[in-house]
PDB file of N, CA and C in Angstrom:
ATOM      1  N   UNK A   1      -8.290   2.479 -52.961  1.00  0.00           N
ATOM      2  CA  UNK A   1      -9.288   1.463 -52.679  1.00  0.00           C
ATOM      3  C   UNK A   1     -10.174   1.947 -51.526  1.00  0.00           C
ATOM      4  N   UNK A   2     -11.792   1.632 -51.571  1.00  0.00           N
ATOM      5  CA  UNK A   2     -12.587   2.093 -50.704  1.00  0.00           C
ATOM      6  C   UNK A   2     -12.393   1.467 -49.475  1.00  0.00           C
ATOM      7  N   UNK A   3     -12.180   2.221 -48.216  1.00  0.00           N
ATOM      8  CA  UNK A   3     -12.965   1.305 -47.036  1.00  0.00           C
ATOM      9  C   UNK A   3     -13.771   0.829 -46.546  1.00  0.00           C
ATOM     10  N   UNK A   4     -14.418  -0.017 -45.709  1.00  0.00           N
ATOM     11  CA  UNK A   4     -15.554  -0.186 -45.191  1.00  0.00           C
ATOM     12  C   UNK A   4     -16.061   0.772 -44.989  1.00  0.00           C
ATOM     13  N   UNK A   5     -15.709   2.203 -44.406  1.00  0.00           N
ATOM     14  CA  UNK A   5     -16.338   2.873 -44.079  1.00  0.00           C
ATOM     15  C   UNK A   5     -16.705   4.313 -45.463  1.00  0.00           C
ATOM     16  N   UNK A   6     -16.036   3.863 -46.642  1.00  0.00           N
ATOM     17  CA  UNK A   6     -16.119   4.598 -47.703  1.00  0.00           C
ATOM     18  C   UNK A   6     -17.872   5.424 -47.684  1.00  0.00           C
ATOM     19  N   UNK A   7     -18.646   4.697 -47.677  1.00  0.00           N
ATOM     20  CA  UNK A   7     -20.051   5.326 -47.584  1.00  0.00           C
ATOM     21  C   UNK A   7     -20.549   6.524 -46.312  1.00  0.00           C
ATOM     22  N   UNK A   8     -19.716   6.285 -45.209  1.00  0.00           N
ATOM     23  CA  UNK A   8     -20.230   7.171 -44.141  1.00  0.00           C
ATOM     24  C   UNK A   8     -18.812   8.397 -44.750  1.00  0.00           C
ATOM     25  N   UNK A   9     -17.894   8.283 -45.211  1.00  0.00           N
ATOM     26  CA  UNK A   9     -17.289   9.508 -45.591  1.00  0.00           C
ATOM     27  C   UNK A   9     -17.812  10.341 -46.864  1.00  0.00           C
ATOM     28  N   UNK A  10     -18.363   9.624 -48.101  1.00  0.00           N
ATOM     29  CA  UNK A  10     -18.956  10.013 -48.506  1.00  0.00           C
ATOM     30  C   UNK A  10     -20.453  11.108 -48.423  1.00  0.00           C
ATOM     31  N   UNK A  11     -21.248  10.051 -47.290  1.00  0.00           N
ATOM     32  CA  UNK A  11     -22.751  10.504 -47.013  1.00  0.00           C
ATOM     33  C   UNK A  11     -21.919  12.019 -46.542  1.00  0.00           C
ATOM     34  N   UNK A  12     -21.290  12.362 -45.348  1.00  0.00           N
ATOM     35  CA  UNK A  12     -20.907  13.176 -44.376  1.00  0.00           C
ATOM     36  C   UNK A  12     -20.394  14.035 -45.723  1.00  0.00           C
ATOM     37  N   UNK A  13     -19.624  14.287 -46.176  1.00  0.00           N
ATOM     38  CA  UNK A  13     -19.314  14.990 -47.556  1.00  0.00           C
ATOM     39  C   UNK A  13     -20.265  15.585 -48.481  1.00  0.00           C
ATOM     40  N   UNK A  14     -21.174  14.751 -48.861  1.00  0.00           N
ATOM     41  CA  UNK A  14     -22.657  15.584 -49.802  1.00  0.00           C
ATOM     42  C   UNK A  14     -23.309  16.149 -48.138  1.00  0.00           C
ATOM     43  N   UNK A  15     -23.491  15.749 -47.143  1.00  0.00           N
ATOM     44  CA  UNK A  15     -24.186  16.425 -46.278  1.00  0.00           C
ATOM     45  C   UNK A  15     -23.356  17.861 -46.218  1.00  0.00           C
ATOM     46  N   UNK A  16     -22.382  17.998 -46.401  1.00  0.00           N
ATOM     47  CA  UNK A  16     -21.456  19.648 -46.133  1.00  0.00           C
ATOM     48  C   UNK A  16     -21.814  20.062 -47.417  1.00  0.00           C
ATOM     49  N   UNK A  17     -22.430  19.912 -48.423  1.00  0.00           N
ATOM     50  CA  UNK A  17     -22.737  20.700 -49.845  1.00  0.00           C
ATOM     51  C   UNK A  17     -24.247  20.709 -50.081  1.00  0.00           C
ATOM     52  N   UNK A  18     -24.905  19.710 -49.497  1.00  0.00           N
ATOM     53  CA  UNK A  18     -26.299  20.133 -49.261  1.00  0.00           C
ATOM     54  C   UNK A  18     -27.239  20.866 -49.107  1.00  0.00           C
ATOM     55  N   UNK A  19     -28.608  21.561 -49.920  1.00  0.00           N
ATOM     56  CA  UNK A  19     -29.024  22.438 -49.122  1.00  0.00           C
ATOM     57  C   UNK A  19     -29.982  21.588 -47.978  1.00  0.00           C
ATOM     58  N   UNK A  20     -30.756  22.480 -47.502  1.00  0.00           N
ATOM     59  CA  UNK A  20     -31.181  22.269 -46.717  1.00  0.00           C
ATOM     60  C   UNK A  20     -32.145  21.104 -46.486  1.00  0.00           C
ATOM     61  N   UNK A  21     -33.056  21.139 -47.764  1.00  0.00           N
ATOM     62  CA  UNK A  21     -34.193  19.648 -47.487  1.00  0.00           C
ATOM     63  C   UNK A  21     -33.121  18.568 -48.285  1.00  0.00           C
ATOM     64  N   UNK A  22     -32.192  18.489 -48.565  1.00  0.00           N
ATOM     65  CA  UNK A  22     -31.074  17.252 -48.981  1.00  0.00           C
ATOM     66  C   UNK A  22     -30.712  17.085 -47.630  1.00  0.00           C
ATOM     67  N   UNK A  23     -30.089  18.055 -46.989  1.00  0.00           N
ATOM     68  CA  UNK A  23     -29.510  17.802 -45.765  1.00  0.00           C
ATOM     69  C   UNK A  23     -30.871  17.222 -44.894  1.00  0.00           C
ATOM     70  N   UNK A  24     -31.497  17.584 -44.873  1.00  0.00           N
ATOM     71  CA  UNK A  24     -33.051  17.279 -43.955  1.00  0.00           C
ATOM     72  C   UNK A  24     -32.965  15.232 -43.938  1.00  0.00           C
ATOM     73  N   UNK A  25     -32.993  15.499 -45.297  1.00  0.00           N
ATOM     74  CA  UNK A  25     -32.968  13.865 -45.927  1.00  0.00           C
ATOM     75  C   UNK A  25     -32.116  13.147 -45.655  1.00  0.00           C
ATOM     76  N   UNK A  26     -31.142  13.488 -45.609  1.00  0.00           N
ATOM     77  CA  UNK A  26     -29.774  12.921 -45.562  1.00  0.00           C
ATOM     78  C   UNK A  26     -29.722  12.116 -44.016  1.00  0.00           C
ATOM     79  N   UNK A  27     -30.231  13.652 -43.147  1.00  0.00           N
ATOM     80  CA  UNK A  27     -29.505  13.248 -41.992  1.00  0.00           C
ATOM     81  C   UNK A  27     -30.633  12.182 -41.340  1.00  0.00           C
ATOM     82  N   UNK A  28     -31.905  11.855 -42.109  1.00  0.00           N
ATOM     83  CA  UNK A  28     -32.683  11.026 -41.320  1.00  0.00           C
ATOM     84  C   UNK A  28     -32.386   9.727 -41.559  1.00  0.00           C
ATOM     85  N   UNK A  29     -31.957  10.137 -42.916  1.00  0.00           N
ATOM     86  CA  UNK A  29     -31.607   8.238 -43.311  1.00  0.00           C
ATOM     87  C   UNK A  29     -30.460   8.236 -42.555  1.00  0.00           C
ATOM     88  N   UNK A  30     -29.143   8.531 -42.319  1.00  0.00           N
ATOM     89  CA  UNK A  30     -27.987   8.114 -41.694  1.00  0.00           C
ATOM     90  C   UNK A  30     -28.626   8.275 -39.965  1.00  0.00           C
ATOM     91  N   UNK A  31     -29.612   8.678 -39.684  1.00  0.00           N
ATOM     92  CA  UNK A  31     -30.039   8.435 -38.282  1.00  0.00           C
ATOM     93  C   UNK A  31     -30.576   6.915 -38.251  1.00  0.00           C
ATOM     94  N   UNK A  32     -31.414   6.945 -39.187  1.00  0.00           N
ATOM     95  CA  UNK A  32     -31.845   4.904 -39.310  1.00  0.00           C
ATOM     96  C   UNK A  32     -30.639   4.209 -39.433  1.00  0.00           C
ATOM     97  N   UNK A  33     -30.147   4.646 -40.394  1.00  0.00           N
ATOM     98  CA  UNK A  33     -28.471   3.530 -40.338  1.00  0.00           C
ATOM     99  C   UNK A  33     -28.194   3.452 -38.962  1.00  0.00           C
ATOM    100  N   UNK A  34     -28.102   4.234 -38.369  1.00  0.00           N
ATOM    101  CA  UNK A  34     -27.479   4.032 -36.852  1.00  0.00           C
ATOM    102  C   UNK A  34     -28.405   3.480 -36.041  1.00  0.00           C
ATOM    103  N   UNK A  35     -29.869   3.503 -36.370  1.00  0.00           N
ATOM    104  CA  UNK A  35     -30.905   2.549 -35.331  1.00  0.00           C
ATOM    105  C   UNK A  35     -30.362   1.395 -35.795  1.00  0.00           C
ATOM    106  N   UNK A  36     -31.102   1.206 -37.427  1.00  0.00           N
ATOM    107  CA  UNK A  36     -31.128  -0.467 -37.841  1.00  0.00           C
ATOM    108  C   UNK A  36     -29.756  -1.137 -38.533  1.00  0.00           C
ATOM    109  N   UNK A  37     -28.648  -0.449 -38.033  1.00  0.00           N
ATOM    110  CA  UNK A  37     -27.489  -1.698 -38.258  1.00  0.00           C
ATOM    111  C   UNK A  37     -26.251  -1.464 -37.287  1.00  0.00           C
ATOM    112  N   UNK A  38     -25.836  -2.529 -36.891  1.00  0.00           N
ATOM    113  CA  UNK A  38     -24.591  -2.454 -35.852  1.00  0.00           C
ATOM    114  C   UNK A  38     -23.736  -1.556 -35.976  1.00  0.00           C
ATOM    115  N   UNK A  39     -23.464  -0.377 -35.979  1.00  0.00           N
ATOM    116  CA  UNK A  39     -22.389   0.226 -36.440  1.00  0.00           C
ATOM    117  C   UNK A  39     -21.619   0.834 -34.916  1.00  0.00           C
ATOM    118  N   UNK A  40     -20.040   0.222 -34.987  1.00  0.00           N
ATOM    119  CA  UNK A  40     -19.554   0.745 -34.372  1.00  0.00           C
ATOM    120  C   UNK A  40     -19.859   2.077 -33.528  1.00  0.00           C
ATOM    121  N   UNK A  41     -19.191   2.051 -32.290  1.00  0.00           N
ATOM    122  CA  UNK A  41     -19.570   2.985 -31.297  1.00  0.00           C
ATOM    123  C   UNK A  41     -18.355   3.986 -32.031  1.00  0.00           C
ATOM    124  N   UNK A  42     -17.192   4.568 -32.421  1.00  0.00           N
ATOM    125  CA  UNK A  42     -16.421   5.716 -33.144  1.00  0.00           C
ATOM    126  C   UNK A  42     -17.286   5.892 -34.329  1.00  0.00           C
ATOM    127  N   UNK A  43     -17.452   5.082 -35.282  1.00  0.00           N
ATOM    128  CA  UNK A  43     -18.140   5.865 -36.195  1.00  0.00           C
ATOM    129  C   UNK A  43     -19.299   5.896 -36.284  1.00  0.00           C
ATOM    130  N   UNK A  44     -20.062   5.201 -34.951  1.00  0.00           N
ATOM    131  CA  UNK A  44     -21.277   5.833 -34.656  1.00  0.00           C
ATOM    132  C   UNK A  44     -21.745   7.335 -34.719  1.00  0.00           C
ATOM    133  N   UNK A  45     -20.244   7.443 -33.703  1.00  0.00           N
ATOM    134  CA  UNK A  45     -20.478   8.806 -32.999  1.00  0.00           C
ATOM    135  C   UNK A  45     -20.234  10.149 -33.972  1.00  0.00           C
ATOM    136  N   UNK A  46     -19.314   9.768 -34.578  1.00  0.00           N
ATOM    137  CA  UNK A  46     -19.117  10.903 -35.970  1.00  0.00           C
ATOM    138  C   UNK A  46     -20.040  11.167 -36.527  1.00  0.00           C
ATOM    139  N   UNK A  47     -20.777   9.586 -36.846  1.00  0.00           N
ATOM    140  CA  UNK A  47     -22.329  10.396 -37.862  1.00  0.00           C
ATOM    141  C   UNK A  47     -23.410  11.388 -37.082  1.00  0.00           C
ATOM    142  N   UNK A  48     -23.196  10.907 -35.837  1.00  0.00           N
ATOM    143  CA  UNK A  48     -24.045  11.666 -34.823  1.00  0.00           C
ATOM    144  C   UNK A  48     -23.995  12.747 -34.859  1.00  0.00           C
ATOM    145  N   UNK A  49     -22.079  13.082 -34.676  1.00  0.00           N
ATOM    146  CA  UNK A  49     -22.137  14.526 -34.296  1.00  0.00           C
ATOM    147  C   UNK A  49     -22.340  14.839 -35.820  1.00  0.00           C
ATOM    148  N   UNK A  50     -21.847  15.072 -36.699  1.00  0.00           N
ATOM    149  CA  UNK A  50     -22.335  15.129 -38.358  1.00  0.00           C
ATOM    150  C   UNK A  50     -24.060  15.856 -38.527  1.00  0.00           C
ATOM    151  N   UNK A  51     -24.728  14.558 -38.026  1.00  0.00           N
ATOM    152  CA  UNK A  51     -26.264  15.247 -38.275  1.00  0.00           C
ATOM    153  C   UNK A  51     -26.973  15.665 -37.181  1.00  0.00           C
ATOM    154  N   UNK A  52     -25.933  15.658 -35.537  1.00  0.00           N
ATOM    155  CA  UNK A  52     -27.169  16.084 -34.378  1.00  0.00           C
ATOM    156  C   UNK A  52     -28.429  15.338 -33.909  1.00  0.00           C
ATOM    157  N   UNK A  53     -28.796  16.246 -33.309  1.00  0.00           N
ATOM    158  CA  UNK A  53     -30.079  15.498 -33.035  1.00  0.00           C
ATOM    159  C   UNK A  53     -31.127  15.339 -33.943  1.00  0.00           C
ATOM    160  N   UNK A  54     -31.855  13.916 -33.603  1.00  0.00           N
ATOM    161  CA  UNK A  54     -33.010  13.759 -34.544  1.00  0.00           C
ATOM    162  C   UNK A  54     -33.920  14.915 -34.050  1.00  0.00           C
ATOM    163  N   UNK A  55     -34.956  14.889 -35.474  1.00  0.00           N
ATOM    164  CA  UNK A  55     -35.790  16.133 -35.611  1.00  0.00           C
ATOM    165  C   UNK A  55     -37.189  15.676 -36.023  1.00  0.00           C
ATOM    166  N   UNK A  56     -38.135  15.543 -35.278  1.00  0.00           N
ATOM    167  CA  UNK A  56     -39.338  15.246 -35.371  1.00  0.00           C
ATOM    168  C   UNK A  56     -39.779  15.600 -36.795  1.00  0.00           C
ATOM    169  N   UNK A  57     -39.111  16.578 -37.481  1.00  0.00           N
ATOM    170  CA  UNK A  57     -39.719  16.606 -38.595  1.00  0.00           C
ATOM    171  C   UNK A  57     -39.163  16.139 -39.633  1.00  0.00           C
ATOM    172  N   UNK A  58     -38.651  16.026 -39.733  1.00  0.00           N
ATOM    173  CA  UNK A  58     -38.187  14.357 -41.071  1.00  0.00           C
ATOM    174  C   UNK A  58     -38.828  13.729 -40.873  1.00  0.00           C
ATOM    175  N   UNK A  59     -40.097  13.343 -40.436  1.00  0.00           N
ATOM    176  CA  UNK A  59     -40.640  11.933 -40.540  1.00  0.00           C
ATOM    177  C   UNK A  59     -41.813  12.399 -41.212  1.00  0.00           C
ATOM    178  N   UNK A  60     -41.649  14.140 -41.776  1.00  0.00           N
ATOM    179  CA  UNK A  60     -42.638  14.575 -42.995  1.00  0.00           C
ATOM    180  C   UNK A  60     -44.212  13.883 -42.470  1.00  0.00           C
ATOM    181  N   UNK A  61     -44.532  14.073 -41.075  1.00  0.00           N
ATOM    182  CA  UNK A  61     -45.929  13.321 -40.840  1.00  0.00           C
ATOM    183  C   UNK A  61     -46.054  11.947 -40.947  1.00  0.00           C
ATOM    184  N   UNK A  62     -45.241  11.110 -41.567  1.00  0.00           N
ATOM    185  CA  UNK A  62     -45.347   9.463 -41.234  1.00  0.00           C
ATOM    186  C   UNK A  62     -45.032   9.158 -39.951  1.00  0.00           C
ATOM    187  N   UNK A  63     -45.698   7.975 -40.033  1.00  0.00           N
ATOM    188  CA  UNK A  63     -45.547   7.247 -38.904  1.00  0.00           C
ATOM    189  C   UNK A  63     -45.081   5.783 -39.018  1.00  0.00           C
ATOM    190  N   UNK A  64     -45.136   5.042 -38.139  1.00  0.00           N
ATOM    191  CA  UNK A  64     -44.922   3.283 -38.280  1.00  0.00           C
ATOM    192  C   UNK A  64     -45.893   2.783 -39.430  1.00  0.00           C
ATOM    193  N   UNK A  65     -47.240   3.222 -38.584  1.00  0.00           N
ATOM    194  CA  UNK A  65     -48.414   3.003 -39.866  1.00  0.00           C
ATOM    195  C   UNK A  65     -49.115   3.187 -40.804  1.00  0.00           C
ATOM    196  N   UNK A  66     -47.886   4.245 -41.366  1.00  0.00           N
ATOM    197  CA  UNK A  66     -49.043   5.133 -42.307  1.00  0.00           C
ATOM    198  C   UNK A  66     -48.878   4.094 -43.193  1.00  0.00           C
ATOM    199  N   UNK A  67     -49.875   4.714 -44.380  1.00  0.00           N
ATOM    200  CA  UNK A  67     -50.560   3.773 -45.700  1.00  0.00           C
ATOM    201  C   UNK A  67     -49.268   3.834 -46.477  1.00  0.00           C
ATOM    202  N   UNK A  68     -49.582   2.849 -47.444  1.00  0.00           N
ATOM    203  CA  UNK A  68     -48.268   3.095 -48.520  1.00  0.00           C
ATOM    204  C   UNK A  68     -48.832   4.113 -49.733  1.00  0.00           C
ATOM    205  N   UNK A  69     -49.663   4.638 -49.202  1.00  0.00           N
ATOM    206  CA  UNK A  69     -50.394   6.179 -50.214  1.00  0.00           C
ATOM    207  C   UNK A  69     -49.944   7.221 -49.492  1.00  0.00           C
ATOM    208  N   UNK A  70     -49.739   6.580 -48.305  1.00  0.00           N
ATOM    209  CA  UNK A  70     -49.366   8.295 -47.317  1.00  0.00           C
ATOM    210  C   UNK A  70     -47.792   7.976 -47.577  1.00  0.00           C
ATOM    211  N   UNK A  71     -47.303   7.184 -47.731  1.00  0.00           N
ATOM    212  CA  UNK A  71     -45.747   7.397 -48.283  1.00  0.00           C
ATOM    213  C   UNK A  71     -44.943   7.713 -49.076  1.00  0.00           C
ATOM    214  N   UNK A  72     -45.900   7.133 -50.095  1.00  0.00           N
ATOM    215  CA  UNK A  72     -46.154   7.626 -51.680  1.00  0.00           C
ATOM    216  C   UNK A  72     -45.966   8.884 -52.141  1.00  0.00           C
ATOM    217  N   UNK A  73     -46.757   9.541 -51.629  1.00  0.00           N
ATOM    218  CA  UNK A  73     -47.014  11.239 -51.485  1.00  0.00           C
ATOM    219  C   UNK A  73     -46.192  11.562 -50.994  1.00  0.00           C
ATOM    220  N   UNK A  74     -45.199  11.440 -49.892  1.00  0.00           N
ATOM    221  CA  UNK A  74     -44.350  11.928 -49.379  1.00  0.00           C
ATOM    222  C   UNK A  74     -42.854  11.846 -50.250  1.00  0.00           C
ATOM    223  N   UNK A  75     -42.560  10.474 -50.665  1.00  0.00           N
ATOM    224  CA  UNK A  75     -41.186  10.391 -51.602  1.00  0.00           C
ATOM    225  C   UNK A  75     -41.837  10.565 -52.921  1.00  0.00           C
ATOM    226  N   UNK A  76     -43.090  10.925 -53.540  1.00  0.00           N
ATOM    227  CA  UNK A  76     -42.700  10.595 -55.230  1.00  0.00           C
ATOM    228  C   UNK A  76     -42.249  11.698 -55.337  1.00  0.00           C
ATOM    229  N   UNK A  77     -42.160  13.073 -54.830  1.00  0.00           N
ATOM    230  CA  UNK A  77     -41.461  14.209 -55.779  1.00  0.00           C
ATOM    231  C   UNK A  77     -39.989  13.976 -55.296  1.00  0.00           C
ATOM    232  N   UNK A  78     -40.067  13.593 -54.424  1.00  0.00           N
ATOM    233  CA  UNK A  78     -38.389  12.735 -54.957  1.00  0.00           C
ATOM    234  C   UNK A  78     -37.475  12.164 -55.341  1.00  0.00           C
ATOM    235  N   UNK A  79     -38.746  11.185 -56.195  1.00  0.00           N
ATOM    236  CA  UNK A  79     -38.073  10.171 -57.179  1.00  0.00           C
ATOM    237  C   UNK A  79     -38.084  10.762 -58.482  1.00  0.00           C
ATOM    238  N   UNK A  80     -38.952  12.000 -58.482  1.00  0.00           N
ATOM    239  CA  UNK A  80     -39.254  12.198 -60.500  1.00  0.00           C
ATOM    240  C   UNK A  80     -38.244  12.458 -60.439  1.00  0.00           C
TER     241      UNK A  80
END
C-alpha cells in the first residue's frame, strides 16, 4: 500500500533515470511543490538535497507575466 509520501519516492526515482532536460523538468516542478504546499521540514529536505539548488534556467525565459502564448511555446513540445 502507497504512502503519503508514495509520490516524492517515486518523483526522486524517475529523477535517477532521467536524462537531462527530464531531470531539468522534474527538478523545477518538485522545487514549486516545496514553495506552494506545506510539506514537511524531513521530506522537505530530501527533495532538496535530490534536486539542489534552483537554476535560473528552468524557468525556460518565463516569468510571473508572461503571455499564455509565451507559455504555450514553451510546454507544447512537451505535450505532443
Amino acid at each position: 500500500m502507497p504512502t503519503e509520501w508514495a509520490w516524492r519516492d517515486v518523483c526522486l526515482a524517475v529523477l535517477g533515470e532521467a536524462d537531462e532536460t527530464e531531470a531539468r523538468i522534474l527538478r523545477q516542478l518538485l522545487g514549486d511543490v516545496l514553495i506552494d504546499h506545506d510539506v514537511p521540514k524531513r521530506e522537505a529536505r530530501q527533495v532538496q538535497q535530490a534536486i539542489g539548488k534552483p537554476d535560473d534556467e528552468l524557468a525556460f525565459g518565463l516569468e510571473e507575466g508572461s503571455s499564455a502564448d509565451e507559455v504555450s511555446a514553451v510546454i507544447w513540445p512537451w505535450s505532443a
